[in-house]
C-alpha atoms as a PDB file:
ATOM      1  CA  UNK A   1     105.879  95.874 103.426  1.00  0.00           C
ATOM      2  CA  UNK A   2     108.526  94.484 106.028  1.00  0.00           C
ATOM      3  CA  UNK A   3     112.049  94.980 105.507  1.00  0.00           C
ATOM      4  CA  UNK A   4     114.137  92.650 107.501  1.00  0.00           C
ATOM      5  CA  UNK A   5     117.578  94.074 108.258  1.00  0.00           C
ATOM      6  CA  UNK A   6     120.599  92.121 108.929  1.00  0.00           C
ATOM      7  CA  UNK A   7     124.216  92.825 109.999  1.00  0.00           C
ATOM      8  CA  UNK A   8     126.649  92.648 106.463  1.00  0.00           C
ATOM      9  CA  UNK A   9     129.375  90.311 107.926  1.00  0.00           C
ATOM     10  CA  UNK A  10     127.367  87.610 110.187  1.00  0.00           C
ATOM     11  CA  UNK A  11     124.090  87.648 108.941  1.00  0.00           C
ATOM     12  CA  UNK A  12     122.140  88.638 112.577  1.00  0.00           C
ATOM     13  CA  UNK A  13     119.263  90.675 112.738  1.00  0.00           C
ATOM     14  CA  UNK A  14     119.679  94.457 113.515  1.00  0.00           C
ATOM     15  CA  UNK A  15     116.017  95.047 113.216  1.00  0.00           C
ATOM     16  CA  UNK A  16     113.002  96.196 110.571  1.00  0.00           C
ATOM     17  CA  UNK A  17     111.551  98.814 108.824  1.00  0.00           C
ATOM     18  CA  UNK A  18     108.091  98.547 108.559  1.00  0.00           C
ATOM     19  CA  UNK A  19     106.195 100.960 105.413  1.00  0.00           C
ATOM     20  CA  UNK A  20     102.693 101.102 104.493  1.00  0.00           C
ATOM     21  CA  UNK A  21     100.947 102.468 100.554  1.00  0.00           C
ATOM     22  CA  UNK A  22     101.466 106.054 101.688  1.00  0.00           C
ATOM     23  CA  UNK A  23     105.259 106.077 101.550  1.00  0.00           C
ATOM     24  CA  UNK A  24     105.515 106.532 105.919  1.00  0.00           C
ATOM     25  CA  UNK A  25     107.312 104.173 107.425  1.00  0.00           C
ATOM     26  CA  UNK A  26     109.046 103.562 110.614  1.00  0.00           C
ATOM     27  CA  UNK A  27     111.991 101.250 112.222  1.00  0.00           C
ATOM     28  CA  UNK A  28     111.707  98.474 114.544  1.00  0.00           C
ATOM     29  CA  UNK A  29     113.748  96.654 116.760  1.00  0.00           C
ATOM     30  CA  UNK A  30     116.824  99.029 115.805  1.00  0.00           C
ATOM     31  CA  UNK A  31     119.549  99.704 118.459  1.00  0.00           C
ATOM     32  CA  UNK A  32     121.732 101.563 115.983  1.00  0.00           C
ATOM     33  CA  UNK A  33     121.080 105.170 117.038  1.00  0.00           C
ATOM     34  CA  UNK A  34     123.337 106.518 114.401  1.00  0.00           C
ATOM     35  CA  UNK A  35     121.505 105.109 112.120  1.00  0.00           C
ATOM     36  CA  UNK A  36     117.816 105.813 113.599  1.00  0.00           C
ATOM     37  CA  UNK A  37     118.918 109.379 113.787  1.00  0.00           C
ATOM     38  CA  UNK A  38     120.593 109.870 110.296  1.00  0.00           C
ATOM     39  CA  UNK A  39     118.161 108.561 108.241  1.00  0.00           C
ATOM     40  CA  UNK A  40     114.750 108.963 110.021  1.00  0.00           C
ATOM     41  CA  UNK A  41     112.693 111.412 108.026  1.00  0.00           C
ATOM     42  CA  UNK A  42     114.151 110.234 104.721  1.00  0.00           C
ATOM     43  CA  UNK A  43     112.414 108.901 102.024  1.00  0.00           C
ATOM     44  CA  UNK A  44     112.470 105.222 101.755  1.00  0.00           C
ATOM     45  CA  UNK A  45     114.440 104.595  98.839  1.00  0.00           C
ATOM     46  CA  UNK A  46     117.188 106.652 100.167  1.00  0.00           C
ATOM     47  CA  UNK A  47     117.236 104.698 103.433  1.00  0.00           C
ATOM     48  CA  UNK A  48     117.942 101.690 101.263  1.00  0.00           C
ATOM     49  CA  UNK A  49     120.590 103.100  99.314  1.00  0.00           C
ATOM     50  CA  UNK A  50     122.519 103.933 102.150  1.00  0.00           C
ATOM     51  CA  UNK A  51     122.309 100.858 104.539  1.00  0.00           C
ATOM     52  CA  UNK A  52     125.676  99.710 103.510  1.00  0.00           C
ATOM     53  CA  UNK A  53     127.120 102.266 104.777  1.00  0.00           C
ATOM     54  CA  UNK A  54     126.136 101.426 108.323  1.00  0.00           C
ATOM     55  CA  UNK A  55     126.822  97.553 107.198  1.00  0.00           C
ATOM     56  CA  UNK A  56     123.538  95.996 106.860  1.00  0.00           C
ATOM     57  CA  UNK A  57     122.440  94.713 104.286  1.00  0.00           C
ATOM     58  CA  UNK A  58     118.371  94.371 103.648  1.00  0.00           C
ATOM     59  CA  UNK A  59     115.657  91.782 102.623  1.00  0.00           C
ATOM     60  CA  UNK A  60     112.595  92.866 101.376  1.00  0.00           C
ATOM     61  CA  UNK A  61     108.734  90.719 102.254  1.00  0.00           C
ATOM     62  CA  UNK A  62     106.002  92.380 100.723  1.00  0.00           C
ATOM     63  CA  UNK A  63     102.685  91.571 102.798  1.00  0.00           C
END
């Protein structure tokens, strides 16, 4: 599973967040450090919830 992130007001890509089955998963392409260093280590679902909070906004693409 891919999840495509993009910036809440214009749309542009900030990046990805690539997961596999066993609930790991990893960013890439991210240059928000805050971000990368808040929520790495969380579970997925919680890194969802609280994307909005760092305006982006998400689009999941199941493989």
């Amino acid at each position: 599973m891919r999840v495509h992130l993009f910036d809440m007001d214009s749309l542009e890509s900030r990046g990805m967040i690539v997961a596999d089955d066993h609930h790991r998963w990893e960013y890439r392409d991210v240059a928000n450090e805050h971000l990368v260093r808040t929520t790495s280590g969380l579970p997925l679902r919680a890194v969802l919830a609280c994307l909005s909070s760092f305006n982006i906004v998400y689009d999941i693409v199941e493989d």
